[in-house]
C-alpha atoms as a PDB file:
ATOM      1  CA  UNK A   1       0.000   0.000   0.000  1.00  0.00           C
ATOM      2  CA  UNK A   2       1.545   3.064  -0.629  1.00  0.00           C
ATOM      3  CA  UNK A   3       1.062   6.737   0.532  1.00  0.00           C
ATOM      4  CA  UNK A   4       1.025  10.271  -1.428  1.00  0.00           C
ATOM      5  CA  UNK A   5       3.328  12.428   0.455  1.00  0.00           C
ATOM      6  CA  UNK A   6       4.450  16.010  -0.269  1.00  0.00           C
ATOM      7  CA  UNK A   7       7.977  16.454   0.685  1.00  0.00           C
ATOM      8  CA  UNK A   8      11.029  19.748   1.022  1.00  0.00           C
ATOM      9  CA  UNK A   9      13.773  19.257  -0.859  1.00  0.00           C
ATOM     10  CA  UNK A  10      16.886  21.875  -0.844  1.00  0.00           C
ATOM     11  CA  UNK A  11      18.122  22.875  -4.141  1.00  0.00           C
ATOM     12  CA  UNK A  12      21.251  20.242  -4.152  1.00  0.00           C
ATOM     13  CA  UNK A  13      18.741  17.229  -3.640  1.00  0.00           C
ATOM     14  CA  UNK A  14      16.108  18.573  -5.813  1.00  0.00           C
ATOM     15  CA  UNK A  15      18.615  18.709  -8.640  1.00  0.00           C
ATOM     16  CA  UNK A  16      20.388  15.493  -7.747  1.00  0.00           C
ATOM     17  CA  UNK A  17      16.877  13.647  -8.111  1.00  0.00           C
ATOM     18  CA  UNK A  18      15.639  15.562 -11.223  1.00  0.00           C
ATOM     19  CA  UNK A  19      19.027  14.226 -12.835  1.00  0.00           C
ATOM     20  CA  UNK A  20      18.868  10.556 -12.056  1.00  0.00           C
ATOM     21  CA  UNK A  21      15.020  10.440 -12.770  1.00  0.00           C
ATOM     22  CA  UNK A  22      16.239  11.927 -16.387  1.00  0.00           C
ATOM     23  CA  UNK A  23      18.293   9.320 -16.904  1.00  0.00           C
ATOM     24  CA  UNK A  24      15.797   6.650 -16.992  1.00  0.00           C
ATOM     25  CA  UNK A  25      17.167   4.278 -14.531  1.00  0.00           C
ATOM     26  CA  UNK A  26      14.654   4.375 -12.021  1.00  0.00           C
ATOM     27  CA  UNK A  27      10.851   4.899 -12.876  1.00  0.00           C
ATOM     28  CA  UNK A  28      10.571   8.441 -11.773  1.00  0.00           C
ATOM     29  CA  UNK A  29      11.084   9.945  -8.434  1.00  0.00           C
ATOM     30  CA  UNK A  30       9.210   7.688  -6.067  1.00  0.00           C
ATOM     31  CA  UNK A  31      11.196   5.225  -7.219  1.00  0.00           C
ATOM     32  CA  UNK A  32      14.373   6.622  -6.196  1.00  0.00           C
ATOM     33  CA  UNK A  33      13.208   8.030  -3.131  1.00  0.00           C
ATOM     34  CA  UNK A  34      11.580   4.614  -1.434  1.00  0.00           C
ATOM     35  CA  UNK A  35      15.204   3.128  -2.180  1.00  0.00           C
ATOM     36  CA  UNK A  36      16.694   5.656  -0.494  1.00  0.00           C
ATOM     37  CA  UNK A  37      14.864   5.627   2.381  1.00  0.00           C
ATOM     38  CA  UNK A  38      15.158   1.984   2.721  1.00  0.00           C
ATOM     39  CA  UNK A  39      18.879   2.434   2.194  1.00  0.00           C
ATOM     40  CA  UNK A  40      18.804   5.074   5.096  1.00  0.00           C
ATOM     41  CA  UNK A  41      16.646   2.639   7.085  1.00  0.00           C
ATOM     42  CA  UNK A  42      18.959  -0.308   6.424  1.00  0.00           C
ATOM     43  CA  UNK A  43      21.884   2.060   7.871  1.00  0.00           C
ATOM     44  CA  UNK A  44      19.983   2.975  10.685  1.00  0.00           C
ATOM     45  CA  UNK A  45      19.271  -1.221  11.763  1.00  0.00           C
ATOM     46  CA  UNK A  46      23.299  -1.536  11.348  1.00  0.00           C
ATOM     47  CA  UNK A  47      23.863   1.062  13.341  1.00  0.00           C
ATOM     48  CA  UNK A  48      21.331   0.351  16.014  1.00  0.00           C
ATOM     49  CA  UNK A  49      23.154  -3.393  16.056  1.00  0.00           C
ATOM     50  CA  UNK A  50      26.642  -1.709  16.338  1.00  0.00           C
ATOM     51  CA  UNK A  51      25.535   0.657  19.293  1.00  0.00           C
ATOM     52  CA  UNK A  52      24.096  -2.480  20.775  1.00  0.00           C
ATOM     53  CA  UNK A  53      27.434  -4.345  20.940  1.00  0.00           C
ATOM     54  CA  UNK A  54      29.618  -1.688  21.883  1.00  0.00           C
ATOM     55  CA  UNK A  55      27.168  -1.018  24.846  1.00  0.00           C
ATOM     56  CA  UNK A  56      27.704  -5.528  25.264  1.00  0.00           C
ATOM     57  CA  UNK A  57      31.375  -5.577  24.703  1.00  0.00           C
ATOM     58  CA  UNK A  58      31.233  -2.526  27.677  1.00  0.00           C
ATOM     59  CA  UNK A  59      29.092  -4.300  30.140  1.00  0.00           C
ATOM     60  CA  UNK A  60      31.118  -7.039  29.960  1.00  0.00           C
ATOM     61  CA  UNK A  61      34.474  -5.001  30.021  1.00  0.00           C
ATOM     62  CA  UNK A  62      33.603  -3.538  33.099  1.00  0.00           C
ATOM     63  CA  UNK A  63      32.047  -6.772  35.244  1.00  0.00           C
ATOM     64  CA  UNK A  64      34.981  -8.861  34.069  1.00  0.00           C
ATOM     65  CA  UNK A  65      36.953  -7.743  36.633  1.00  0.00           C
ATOM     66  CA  UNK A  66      40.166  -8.312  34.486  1.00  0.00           C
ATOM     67  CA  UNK A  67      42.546  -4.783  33.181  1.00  0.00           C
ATOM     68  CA  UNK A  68      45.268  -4.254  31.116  1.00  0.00           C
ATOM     69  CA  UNK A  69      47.292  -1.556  29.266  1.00  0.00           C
ATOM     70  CA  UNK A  70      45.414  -0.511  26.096  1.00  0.00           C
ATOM     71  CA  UNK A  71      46.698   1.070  22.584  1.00  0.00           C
ATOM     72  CA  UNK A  72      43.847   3.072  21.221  1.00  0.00           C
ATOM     73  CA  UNK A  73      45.017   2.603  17.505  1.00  0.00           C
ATOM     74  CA  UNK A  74      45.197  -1.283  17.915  1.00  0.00           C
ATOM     75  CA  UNK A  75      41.621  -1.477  19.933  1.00  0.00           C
ATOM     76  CA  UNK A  76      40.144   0.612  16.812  1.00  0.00           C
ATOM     77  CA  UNK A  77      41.587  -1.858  14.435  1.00  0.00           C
ATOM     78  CA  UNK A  78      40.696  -4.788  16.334  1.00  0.00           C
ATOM     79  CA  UNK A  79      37.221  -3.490  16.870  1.00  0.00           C
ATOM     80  CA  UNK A  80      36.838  -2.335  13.088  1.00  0.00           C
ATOM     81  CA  UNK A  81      37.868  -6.168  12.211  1.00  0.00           C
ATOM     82  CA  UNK A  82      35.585  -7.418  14.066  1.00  0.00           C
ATOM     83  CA  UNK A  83      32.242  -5.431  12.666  1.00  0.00           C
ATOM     84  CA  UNK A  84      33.416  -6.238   9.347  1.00  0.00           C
ATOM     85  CA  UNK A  85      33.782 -10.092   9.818  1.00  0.00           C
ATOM     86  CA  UNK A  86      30.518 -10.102  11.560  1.00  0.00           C
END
């Protein structure tokens, strides 16, 4: 079911969506908006999930009991590997 909607654009995204809907590869502007709003929604879940285990991985950090000398650079790394893998 969809909805009719009237929506504000600035300038830069008015143009931006004028010019793909010219070039044919989306139906017209409802198109490309409902993908991009399920992209942003999509982001917004992965985030949410991220946020979630960081808020995890600190619980457990700090009930653990267990310290040690942390390098920022390598904990960013290690925690950037892991988010990917997952």
């Amino acid at each position: 079911m969809s909805e009719k909607l009237n929506i504000e654009l600035d300038g830069r995204q008015a143009d931006a969506l004028r010019r793909v809907a010219a070039s044919g590869r989306y139906g017209g502007a409802s198109d490309i908006l409902g993908e991009a709003l399920d992209d942003w929604l999509a982001k917004r879940e992965t985030m949410s999930g991220d946020i979630a285990a960081l808020r995890r991985f600190l619980k457990e950090g700090a009930t653990n009991g267990e310290t040690c000398p942390v390098d920022p650079a390598e904990l960013l790394k290690s925690a950037r590997r892991h988010f990917r893998d997952a």
